[in-house]
Protein backbone atom coordinates (compact mmCIF):
# COMPACT_ATOMS: atom_id res chain seq x y z
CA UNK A 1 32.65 15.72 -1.96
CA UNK A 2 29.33 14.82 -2.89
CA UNK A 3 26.49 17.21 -3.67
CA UNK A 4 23.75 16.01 -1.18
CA UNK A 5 21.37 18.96 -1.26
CA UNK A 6 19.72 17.88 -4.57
CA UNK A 7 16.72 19.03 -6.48
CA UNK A 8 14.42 16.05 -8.23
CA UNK A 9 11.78 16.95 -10.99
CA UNK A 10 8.20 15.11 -9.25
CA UNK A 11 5.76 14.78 -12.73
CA UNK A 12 2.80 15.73 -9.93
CA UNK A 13 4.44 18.69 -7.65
CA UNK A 14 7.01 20.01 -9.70
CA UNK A 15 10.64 20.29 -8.34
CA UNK A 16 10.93 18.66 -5.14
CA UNK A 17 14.32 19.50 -3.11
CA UNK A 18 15.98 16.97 -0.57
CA UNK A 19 16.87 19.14 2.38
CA UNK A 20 19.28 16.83 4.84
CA UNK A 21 21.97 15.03 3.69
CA UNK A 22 21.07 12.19 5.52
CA UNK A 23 17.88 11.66 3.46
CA UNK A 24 20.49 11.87 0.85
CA UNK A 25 21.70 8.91 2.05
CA UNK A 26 19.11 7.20 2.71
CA UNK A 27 17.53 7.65 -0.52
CA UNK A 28 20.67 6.32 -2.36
CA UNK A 29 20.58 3.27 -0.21
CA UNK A 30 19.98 -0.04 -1.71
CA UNK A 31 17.11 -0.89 0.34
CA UNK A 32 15.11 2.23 -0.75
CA UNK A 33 16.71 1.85 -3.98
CA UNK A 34 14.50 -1.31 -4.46
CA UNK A 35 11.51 0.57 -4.21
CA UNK A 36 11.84 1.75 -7.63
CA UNK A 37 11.27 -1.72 -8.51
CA UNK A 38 7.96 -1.99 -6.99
CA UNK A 39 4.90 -0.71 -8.30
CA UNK A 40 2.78 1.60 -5.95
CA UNK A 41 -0.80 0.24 -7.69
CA UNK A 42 0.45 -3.58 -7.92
CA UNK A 43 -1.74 -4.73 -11.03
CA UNK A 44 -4.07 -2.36 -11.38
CA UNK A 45 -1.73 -1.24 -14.81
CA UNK A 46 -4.16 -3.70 -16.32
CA UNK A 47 -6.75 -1.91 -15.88
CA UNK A 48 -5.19 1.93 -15.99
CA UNK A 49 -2.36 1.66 -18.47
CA UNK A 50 -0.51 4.19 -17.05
CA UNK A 51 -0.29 3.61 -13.46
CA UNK A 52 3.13 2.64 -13.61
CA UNK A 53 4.50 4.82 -10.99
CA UNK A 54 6.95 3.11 -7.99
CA UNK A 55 6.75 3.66 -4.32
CA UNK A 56 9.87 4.97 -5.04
CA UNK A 57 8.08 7.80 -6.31
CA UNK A 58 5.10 8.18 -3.76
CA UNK A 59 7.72 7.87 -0.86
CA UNK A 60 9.97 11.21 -1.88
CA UNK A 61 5.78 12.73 -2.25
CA UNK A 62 5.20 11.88 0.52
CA UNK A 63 8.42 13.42 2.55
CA UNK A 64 7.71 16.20 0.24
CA UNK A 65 4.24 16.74 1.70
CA UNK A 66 5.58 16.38 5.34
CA UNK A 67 8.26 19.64 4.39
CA UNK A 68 5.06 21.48 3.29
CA UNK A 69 3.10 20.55 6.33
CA UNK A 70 5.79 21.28 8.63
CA UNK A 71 6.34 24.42 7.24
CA UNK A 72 3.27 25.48 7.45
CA UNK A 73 2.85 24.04 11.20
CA UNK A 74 6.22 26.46 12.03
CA UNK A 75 4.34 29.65 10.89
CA UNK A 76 1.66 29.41 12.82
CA UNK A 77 3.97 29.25 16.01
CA UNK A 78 4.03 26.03 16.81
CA UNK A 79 7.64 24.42 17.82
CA UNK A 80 9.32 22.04 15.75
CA UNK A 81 12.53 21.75 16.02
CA UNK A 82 15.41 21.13 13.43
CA UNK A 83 16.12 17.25 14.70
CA UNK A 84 12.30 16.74 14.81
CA UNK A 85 11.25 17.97 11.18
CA UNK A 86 14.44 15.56 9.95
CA UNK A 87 13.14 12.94 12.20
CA UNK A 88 9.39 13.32 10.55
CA UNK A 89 11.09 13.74 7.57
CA UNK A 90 12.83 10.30 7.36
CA UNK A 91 9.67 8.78 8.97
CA UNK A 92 7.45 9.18 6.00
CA UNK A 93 10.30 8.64 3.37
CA UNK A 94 10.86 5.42 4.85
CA UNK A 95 7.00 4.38 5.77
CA UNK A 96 7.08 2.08 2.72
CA UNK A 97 10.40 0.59 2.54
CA UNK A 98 8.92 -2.51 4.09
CA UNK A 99 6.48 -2.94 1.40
CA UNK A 100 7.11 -6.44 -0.38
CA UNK A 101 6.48 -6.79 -4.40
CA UNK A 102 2.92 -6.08 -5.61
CA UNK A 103 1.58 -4.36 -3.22
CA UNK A 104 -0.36 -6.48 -0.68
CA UNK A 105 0.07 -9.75 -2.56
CA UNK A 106 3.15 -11.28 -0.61
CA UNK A 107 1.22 -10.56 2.99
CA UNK A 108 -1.47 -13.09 1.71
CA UNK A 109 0.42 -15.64 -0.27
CA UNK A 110 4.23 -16.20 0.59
CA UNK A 111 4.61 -14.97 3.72
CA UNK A 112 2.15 -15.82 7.18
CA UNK A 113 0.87 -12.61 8.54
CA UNK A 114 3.82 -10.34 7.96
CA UNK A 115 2.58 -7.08 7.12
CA UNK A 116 4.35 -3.86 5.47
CA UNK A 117 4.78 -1.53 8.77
CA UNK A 118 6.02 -4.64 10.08
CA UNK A 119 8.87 -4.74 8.06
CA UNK A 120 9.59 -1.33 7.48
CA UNK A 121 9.99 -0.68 11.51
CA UNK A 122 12.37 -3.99 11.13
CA UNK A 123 14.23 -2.43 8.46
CA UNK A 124 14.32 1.21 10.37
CA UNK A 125 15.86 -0.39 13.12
CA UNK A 126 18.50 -1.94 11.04
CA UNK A 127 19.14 1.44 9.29
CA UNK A 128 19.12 2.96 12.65
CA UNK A 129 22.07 0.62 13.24
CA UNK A 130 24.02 1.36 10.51
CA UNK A 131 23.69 4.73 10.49
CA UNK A 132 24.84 4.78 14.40
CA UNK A 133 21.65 5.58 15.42
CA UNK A 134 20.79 8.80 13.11
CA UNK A 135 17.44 7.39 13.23
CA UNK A 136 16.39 7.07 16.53
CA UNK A 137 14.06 10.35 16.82
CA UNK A 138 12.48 8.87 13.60
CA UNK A 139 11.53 5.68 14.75
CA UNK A 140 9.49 7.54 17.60
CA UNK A 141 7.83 9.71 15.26
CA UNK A 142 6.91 6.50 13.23
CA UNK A 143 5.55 3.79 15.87
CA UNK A 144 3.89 6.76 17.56
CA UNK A 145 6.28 6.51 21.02
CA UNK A 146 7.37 10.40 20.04
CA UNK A 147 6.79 12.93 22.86
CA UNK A 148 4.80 15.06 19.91
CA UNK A 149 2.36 12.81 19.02
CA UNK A 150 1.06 15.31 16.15
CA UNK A 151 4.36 14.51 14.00
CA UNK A 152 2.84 10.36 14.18
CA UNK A 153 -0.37 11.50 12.69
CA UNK A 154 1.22 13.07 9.95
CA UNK A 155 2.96 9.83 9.05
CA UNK A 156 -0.26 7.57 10.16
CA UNK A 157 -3.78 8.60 10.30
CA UNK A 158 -6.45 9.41 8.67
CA UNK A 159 -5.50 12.64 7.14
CA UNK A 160 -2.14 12.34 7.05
CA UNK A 161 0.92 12.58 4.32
CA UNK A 162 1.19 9.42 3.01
CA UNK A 163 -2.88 9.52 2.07
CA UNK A 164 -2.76 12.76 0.65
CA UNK A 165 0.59 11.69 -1.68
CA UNK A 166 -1.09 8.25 -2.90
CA UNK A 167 -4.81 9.59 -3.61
CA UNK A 168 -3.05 13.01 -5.68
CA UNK A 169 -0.18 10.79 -7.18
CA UNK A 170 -2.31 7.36 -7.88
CA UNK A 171 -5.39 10.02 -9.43
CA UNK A 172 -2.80 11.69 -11.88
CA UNK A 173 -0.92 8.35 -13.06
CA UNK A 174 -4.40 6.12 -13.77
CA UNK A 175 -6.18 9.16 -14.91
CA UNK A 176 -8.96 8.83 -12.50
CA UNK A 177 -9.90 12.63 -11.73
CA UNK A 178 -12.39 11.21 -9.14
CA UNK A 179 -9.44 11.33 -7.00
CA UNK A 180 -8.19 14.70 -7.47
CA UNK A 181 -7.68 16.12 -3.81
CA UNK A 182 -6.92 20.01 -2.98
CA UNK A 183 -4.22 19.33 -1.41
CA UNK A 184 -2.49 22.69 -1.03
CA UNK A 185 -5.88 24.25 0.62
CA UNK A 186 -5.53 20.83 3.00
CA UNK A 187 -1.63 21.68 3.72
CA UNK A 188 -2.72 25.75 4.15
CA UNK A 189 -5.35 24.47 7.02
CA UNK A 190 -3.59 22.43 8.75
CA UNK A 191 -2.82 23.46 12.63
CA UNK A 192 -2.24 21.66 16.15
CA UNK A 193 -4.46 22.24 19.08
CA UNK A 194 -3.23 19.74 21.96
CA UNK A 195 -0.61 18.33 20.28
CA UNK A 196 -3.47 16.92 18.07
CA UNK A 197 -4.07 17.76 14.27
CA UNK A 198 -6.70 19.38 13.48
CA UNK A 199 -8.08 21.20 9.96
CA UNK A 200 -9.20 25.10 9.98
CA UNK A 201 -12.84 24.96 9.65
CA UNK A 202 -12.37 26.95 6.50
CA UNK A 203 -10.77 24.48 4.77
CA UNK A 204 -13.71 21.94 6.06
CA UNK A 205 -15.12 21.33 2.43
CA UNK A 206 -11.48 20.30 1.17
CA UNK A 207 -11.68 17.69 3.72
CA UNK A 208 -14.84 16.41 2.17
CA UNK A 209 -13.63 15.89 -0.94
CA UNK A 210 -10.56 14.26 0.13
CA UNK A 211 -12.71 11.56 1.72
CA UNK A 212 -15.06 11.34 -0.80
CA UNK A 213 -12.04 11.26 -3.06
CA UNK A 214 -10.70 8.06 -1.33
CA UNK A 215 -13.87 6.23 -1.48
CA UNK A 216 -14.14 6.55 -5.19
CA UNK A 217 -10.91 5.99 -5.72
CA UNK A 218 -10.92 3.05 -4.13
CA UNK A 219 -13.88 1.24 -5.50
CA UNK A 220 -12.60 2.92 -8.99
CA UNK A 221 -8.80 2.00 -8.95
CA UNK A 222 -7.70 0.20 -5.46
CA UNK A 223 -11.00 -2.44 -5.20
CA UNK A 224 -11.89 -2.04 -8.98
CA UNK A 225 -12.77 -5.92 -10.37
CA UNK A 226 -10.59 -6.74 -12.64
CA UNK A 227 -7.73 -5.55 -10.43
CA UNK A 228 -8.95 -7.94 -7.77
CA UNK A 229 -9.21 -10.74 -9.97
CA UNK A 230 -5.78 -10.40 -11.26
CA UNK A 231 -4.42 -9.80 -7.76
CA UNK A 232 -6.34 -12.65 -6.06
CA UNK A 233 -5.17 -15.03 -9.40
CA UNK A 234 -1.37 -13.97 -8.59
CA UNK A 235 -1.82 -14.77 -4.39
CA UNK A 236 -2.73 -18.49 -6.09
CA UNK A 237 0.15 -18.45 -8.19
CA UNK A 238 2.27 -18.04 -5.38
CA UNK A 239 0.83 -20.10 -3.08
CA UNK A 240 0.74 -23.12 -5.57
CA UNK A 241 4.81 -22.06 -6.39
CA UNK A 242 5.21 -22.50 -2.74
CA UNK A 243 3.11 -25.49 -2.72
CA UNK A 244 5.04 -27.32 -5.10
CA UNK A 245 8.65 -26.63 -3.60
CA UNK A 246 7.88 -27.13 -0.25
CA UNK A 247 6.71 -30.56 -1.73
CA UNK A 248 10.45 -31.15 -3.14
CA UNK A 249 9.29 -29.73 -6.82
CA UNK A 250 12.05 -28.53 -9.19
CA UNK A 251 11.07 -24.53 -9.66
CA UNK A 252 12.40 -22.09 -11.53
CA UNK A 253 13.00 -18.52 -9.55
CA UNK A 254 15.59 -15.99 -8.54
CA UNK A 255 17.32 -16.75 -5.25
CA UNK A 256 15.26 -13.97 -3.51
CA UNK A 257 12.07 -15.70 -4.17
CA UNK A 258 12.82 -19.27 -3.52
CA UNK A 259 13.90 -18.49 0.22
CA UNK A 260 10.22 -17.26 0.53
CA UNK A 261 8.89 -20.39 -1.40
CA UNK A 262 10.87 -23.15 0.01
CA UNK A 263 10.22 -22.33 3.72
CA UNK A 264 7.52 -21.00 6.35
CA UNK A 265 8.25 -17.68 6.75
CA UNK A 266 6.59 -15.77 10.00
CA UNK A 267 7.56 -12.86 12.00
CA UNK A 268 9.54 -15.17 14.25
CA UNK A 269 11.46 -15.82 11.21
CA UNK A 270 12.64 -11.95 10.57
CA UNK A 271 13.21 -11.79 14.29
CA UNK A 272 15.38 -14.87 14.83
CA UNK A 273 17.28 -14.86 11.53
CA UNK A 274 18.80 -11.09 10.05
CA UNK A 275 19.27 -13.61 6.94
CA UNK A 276 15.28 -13.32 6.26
CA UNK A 277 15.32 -9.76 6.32
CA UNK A 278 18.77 -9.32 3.83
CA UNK A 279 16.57 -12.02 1.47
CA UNK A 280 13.54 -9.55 2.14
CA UNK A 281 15.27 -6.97 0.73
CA UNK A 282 16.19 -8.31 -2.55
CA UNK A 283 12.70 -9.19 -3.37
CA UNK A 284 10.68 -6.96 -5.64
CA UNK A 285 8.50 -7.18 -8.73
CA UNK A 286 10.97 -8.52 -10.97
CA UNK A 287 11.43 -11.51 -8.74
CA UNK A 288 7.61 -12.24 -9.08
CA UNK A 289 7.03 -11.44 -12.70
CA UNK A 290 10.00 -13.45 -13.96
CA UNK A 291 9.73 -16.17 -12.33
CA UNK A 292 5.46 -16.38 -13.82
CA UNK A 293 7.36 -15.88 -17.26
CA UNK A 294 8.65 -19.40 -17.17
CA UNK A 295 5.98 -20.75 -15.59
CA UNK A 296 4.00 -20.34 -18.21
CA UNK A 297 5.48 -23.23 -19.46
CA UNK A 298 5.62 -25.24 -16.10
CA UNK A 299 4.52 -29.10 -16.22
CA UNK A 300 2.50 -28.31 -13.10
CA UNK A 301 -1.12 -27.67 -15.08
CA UNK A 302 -2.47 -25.22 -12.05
CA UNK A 303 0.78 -23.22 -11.57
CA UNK A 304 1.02 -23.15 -15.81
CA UNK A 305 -2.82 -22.41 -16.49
CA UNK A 306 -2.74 -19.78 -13.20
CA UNK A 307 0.86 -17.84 -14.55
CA UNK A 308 -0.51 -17.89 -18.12
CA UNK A 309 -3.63 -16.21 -17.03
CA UNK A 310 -1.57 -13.02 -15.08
CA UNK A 311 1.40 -12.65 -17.62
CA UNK A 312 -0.58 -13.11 -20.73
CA UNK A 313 -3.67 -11.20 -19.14
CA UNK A 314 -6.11 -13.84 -20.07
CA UNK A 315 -7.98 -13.15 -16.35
CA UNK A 316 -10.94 -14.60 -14.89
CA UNK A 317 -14.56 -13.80 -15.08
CA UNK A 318 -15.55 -11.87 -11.76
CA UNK A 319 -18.82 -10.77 -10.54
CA UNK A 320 -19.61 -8.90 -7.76
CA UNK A 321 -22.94 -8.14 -6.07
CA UNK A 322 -23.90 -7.13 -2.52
CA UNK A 323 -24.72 -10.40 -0.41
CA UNK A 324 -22.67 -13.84 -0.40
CA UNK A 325 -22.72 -15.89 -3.18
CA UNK A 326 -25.13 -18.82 -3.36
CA UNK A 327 -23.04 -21.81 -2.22
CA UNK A 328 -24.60 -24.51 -4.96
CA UNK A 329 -23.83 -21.69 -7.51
CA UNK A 330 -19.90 -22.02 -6.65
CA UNK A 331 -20.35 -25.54 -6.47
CA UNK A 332 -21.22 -26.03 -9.78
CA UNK A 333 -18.43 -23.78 -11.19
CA UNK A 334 -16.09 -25.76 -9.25
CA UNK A 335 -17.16 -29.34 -10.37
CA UNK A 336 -17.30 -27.53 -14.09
CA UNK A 337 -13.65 -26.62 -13.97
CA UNK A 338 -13.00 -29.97 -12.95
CA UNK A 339 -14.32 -32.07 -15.29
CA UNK A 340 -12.86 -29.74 -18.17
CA UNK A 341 -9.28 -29.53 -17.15
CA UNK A 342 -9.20 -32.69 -15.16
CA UNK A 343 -8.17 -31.54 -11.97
CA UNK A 344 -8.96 -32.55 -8.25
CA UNK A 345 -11.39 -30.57 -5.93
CA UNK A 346 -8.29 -28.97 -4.33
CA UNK A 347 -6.62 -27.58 -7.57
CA UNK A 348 -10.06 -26.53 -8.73
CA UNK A 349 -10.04 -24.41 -5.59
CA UNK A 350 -7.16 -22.57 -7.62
CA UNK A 351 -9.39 -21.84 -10.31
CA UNK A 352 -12.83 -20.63 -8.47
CA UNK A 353 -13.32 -18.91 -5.69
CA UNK A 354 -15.13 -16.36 -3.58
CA UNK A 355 -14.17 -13.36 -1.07
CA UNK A 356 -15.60 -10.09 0.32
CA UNK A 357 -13.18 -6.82 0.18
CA UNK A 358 -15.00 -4.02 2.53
CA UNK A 359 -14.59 -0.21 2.08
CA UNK A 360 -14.34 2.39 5.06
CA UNK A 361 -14.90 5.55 3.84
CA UNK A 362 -14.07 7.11 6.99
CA UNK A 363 -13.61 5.37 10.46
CA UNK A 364 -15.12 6.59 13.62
CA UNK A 365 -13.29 6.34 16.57
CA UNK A 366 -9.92 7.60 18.36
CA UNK A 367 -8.06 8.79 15.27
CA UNK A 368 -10.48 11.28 13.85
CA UNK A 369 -10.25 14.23 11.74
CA UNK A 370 -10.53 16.95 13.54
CA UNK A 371 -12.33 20.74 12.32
CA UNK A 372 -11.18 23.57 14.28
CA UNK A 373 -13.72 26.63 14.48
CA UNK A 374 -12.80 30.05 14.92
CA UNK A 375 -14.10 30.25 19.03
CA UNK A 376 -11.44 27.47 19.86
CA UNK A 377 -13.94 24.53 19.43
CA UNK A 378 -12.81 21.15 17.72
CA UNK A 379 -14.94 18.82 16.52
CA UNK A 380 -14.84 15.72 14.40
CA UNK A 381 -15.41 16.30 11.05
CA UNK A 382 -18.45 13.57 10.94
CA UNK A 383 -20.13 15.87 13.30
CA UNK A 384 -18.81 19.10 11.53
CA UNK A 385 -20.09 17.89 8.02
CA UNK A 386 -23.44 19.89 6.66
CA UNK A 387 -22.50 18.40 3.28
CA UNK A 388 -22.03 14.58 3.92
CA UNK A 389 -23.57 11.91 6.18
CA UNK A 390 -20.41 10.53 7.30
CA UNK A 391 -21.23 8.90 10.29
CA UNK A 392 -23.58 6.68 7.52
CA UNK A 393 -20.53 6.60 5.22
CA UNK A 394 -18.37 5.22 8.06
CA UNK A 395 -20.22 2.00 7.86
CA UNK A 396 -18.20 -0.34 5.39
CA UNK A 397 -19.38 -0.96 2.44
CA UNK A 398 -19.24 -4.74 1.49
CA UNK A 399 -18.79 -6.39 -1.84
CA UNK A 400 -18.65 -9.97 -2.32
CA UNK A 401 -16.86 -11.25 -5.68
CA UNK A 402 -16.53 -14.98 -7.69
CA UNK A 403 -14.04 -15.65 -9.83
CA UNK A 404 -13.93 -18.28 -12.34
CA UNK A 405 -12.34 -19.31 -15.80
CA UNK A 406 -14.37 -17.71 -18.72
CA UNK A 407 -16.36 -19.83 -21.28
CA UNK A 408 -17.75 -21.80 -18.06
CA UNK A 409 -21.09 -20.47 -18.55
């Protein structure tokens, strides 16, 4: 008989216990297995040398943090039972699981506008299956159809579990203390007034920091510039991969990634064929990062010169300012790159080019965070805040970036 009621030592809460044996189960299972071989920062290692850490381990955070909150929900009287804390439970353990390799990478590159929660409701639903329908409740609580629509915002919103795991967990492995979040005082607020969230005003300047927290982390860590230059140079790897073997090109690269590379794949695809999904599941960093190790050597110039520049981390020159870059400038980097490593306009496209990334530090609307005061009133925290302007700060911030080979002056 196995021992499912296990105990796992987390480096950022300490010992973390797994209290159902059918999280047991689900955490030994292949598919959430492979999450250990996915980074939860993609490349930003590059930058912070020791943000290393999986969504394997921000998942079981996570799930920790939903124990904690409903916990602390249950003492101040509010009903949850047994079969819904297991079914938030698995909800946020498995919020992820549909995450392909390096972070947001395979979304933009390999695959046509398949996105994570996407695939992890696809892959719920085929757990659901196979564990004769164990996961049902779960499901609910994660798409949001769940009669309690509090235990949703605790997987998805935005204050909820999965948020307050990354920015504590992603702070402690890059060493960014900007991102430090209090979130114990954050857990010890937390209450539900029509079956919405909301935070005890006490616990009002916690809140604060936790979005403040998120903003710099993100332009720190998440948007910081040689992150998105590495990340943007791997989406062109990958596209030119697929490129060439959708052209008929001999490739190397495991089986897992050449189903992605040789073929369109779209949501139709996962839906019509449960082959897609089984490849899906296979894929993970390794796929990506061996394959770029012999490409290095490649006879294709662009997918060589692109590979050489992510493995070897010989990355671009990026700049970034506040308004779009003059046209003529990118131009002339383009016809630049051209004439130096003889290639056409389209593969110099590979080798220079321009975006925007925008950051919300907060967003104003339906899913807001919500302050309760002590006479029963609840109010958003952007009109609640004495401290920040965040109905300002909910504007998006705007950077545009160019990215081009150094030494092209």
């Amino acid at each position: 008989m196995v021992n499912k009621r296990k105990i796992l030592n987390d480096p950022v809460y300490g010992f973390i216990s797994i209290p159902d044996g059918l999280l047991f189960d689900l955490i030994e299972h292949p598919w959430f297995q492979r999450l250990r071989r996915i980074k939860q920062l993609g490349l930003s290692h590059l930058v912070y040398p020791g943000a290393l850490h999986t969504r394997f381990h921000h998942s079981l955070g996570a799930m920790y943090l939903m124990k904690r909150a409903i916990e602390e929900l249950r003492s101040k009287g509010h009903e949850i039972t047994k079969e819904e804390a297991l079914a938030s439970y698995v909800a946020i353990l498995l919020h992820d699981i549909g995450h392909g390799p390096y972070s947001h990478t395979l979304e933009h590159s390999i695959a046509d506008g398949v996105n994570h929660e996407y695939l992890s409701k696809l892959l719920m639903m085929r757990l659901n299956d196979e564990f004769g329908g164990k996961l049902t409740e779960a499901i609910q609580v994660f798409d949001g159809t769940h009669p309690k629509a509090f235990l949703h915002k605790l997987v998805s919103s935005q204050l909820d579990m999965d948020r307050l795991d990354y920015l504590k967990r992603d702070s402690f492995f890059s060493g960014v203390s900007e991102g430090t979040v209090n979130y114990e005082r954050i857990l010890n607020m937390l209450d539900v007034v029509d079956d919405n969230l909301v935070i005890e005003a006490k616990g009002i300047y916690s809140v604060e920091k936790f979005i403040m927290a998120r903003r710099l982390m993100y332009w720190q860590v998440y948007l910081h510039k040689t992150v998105l230059v590495a990340e943007h140079t791997l989406m062109h790897v990958l596209r030119r991969a697929k490129e060439l073997r959708m052209q008929g090109s001999e490739l190397f690269a495991t089986p897992a990634l050449d189903y992605f590379l040789k073929q369109h794949v779209t949501k139709e695809l996962f839906l019509q064929d449960e082959h897609a999904l089984t490849m899906f599941t296979l894929l993970d960093d390794f796929d990506i990062f061996t394959s770029m190790k012999v490409w290095i050597t490649h006879p294709d110039k662009v997918l060589r010169l692109l590979s050489q520049s992510v493995v070897n981390r010989r990355l671009f020159k990026i700049e970034m300012q506040g308004e779009p870059f003059d046209q003529q400038l990118i131009l002339e980097k383009h016809s630049r790159v051209m004439e130096k490593w003889g290639l056409t306009d389209k593969e110099a496209d590979n080798f220079v080019f321009s975006d925007s990334t925008s950051n919300y530090m907060y967003h104003l609307g339906s899913d807001n965070i919500n302050i309760l005061f002590k006479d029963g009133t609840v109010m958003d925290i952007a009109e609640a805040s004495d401290q920040l302007n965040i109905s300002l700060l909910a504007k998006p911030t705007t950077k545009y970036f160019l990215c081009y080979p150094k030494g092209l002056g």
